[in-house]
C-alpha atoms as a PDB file:
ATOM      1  CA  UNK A   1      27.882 -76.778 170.293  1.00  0.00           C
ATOM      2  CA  UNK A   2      31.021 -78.138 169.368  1.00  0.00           C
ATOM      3  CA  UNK A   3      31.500 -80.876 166.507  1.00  0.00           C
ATOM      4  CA  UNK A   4      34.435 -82.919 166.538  1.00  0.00           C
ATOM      5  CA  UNK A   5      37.715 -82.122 164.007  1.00  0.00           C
ATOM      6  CA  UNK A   6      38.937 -85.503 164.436  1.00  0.00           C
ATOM      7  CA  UNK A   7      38.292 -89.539 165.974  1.00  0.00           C
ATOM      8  CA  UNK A   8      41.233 -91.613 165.976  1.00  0.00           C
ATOM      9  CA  UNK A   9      40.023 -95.419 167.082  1.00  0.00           C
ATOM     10  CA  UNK A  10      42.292 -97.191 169.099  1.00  0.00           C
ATOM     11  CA  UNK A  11      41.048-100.536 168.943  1.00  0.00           C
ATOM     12  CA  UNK A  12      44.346-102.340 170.950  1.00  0.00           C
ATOM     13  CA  UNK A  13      43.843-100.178 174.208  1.00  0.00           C
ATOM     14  CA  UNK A  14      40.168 -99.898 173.583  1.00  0.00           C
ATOM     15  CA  UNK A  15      39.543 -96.026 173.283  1.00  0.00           C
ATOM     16  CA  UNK A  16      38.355 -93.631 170.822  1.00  0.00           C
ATOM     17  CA  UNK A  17      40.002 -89.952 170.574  1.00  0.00           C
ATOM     18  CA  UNK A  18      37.802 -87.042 170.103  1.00  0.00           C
ATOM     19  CA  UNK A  19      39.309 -83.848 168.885  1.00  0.00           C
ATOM     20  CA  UNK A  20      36.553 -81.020 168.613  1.00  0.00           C
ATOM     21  CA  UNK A  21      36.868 -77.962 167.352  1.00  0.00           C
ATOM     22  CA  UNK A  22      37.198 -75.823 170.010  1.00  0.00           C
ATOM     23  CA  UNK A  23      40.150 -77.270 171.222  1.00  0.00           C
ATOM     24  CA  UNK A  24      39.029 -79.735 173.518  1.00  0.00           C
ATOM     25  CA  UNK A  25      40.573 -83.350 173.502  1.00  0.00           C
ATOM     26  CA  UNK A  26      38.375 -86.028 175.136  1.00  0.00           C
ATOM     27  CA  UNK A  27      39.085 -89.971 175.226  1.00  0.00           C
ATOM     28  CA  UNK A  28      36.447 -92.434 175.876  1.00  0.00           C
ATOM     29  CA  UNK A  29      37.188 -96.136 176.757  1.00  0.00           C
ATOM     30  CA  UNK A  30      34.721 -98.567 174.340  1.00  0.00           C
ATOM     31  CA  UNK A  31      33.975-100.098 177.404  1.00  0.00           C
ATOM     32  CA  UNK A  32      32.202 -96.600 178.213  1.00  0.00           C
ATOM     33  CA  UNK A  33      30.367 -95.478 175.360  1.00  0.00           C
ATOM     34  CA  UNK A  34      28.953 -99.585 174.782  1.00  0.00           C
ATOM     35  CA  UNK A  35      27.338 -99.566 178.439  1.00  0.00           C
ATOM     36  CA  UNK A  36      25.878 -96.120 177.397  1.00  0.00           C
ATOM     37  CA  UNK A  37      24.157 -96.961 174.405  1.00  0.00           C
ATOM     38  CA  UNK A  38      20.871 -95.351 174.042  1.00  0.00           C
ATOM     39  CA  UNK A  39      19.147 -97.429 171.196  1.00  0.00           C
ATOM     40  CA  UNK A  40      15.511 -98.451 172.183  1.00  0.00           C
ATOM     41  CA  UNK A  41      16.500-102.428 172.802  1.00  0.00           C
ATOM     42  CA  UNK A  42      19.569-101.628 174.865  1.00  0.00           C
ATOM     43  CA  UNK A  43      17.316 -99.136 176.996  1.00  0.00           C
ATOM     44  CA  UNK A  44      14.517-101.879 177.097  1.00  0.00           C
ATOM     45  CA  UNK A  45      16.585-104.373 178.597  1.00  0.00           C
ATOM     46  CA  UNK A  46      17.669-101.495 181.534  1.00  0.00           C
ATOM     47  CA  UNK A  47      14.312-101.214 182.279  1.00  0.00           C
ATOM     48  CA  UNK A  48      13.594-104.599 182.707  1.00  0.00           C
ATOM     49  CA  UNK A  49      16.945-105.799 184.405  1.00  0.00           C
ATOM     50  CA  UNK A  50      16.435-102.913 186.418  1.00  0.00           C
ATOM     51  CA  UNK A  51      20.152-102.538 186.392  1.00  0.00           C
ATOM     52  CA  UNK A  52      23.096-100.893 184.138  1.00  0.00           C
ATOM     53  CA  UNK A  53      23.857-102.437 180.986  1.00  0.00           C
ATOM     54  CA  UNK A  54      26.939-105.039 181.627  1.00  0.00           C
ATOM     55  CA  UNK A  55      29.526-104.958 178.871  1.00  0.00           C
ATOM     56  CA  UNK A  56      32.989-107.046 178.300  1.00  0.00           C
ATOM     57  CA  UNK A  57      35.650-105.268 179.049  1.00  0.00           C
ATOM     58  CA  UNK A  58      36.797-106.807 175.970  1.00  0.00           C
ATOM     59  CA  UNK A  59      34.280-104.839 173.581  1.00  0.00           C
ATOM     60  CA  UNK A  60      35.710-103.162 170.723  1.00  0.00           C
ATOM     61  CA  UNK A  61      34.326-100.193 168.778  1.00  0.00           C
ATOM     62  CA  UNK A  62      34.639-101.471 165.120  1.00  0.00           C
ATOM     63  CA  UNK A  63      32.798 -98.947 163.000  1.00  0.00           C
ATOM     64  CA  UNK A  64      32.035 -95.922 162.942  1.00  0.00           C
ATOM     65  CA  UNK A  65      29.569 -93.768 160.828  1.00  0.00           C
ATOM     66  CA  UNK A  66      28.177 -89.914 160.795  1.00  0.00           C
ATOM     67  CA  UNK A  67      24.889 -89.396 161.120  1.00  0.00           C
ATOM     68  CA  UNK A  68      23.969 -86.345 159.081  1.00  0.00           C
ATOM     69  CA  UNK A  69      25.782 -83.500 161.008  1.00  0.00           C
ATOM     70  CA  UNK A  70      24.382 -83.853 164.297  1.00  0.00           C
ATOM     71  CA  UNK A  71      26.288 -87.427 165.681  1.00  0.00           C
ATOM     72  CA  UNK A  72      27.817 -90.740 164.970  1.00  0.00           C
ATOM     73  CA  UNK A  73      26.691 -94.620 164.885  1.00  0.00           C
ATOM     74  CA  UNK A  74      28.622 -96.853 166.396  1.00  0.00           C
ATOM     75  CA  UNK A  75      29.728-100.552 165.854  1.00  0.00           C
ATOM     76  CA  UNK A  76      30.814-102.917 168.512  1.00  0.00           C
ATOM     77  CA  UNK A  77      32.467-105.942 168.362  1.00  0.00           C
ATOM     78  CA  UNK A  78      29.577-107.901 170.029  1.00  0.00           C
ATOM     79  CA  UNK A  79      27.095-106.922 166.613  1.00  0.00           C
ATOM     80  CA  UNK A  80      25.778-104.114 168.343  1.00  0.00           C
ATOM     81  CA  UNK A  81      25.210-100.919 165.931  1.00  0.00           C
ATOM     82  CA  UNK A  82      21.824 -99.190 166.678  1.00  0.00           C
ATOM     83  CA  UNK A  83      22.908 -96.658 169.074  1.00  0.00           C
ATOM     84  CA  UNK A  84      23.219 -92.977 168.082  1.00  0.00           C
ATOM     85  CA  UNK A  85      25.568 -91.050 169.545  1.00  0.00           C
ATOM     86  CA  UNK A  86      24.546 -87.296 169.409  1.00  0.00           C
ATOM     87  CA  UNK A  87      27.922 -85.063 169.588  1.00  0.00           C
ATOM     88  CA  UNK A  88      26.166 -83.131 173.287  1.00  0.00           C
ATOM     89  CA  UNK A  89      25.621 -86.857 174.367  1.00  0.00           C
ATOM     90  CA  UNK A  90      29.350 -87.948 173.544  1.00  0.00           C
ATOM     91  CA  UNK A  91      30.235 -84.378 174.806  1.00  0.00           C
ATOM     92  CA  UNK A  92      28.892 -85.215 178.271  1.00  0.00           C
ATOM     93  CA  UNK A  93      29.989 -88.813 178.054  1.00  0.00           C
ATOM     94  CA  UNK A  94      33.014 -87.106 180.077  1.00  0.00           C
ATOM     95  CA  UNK A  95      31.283 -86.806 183.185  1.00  0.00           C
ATOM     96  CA  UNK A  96      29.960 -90.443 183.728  1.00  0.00           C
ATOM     97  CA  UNK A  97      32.440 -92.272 185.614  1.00  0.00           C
ATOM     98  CA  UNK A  98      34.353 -95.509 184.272  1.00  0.00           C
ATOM     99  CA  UNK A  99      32.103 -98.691 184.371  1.00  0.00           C
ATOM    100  CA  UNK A 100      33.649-101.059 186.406  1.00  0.00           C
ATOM    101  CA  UNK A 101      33.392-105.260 185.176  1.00  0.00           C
ATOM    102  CA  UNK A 102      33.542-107.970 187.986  1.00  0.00           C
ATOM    103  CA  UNK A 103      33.749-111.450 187.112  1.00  0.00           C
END
């Protein structure tokens, strides 16, 4: 599996940068990886809305943290830091389309 070489964090437009190391260059909006958090509260309240997680499209990633060598914690703007974000989940983060925000 491939580990990232690099994040750059671009808080203004709202997207991190993943380099990994085999070559691949991926950018996720913080919009993205916040309405994909997998922490036990944030899947809890899924369950129970019985719908997606809504997210501001004005969350920012603030922090970020490794988690021994397997993934990374992540810090939002709204307080939010329990989610774990193994590198095959960010990997495949990719795939999932764009959350869209209505007001």
């Amino acid at each position: 599996m491939p580990t990232p070489s690099k994040l750059t964090n671009q808080i203004n437009s709202g997207q991190l940068t993943i380099d990994w190391d085999d070559g691949t260059q991926q950018v996720l909006s913080h919009l993205l990886l916040r309405s994909h958090c997998q922490c036990a509260d944030c899947k809890k309240w899924q369950r129970d809305a019985r719908q997606a997680l809504v997210v501001s499209p004005e969350i920012r990633l603030t922090g970020i943290e490794p988690v021994g060598h397997y993934g990374l914690q992540l810090h939002f703007s709204d307080g939010h830091k329990r989610g774990i974000y193994p590198w095959p989940y960010l990997r495949g983060l990719s795939e999932v389309p764009e959350p869209t925000w209505e007001r």
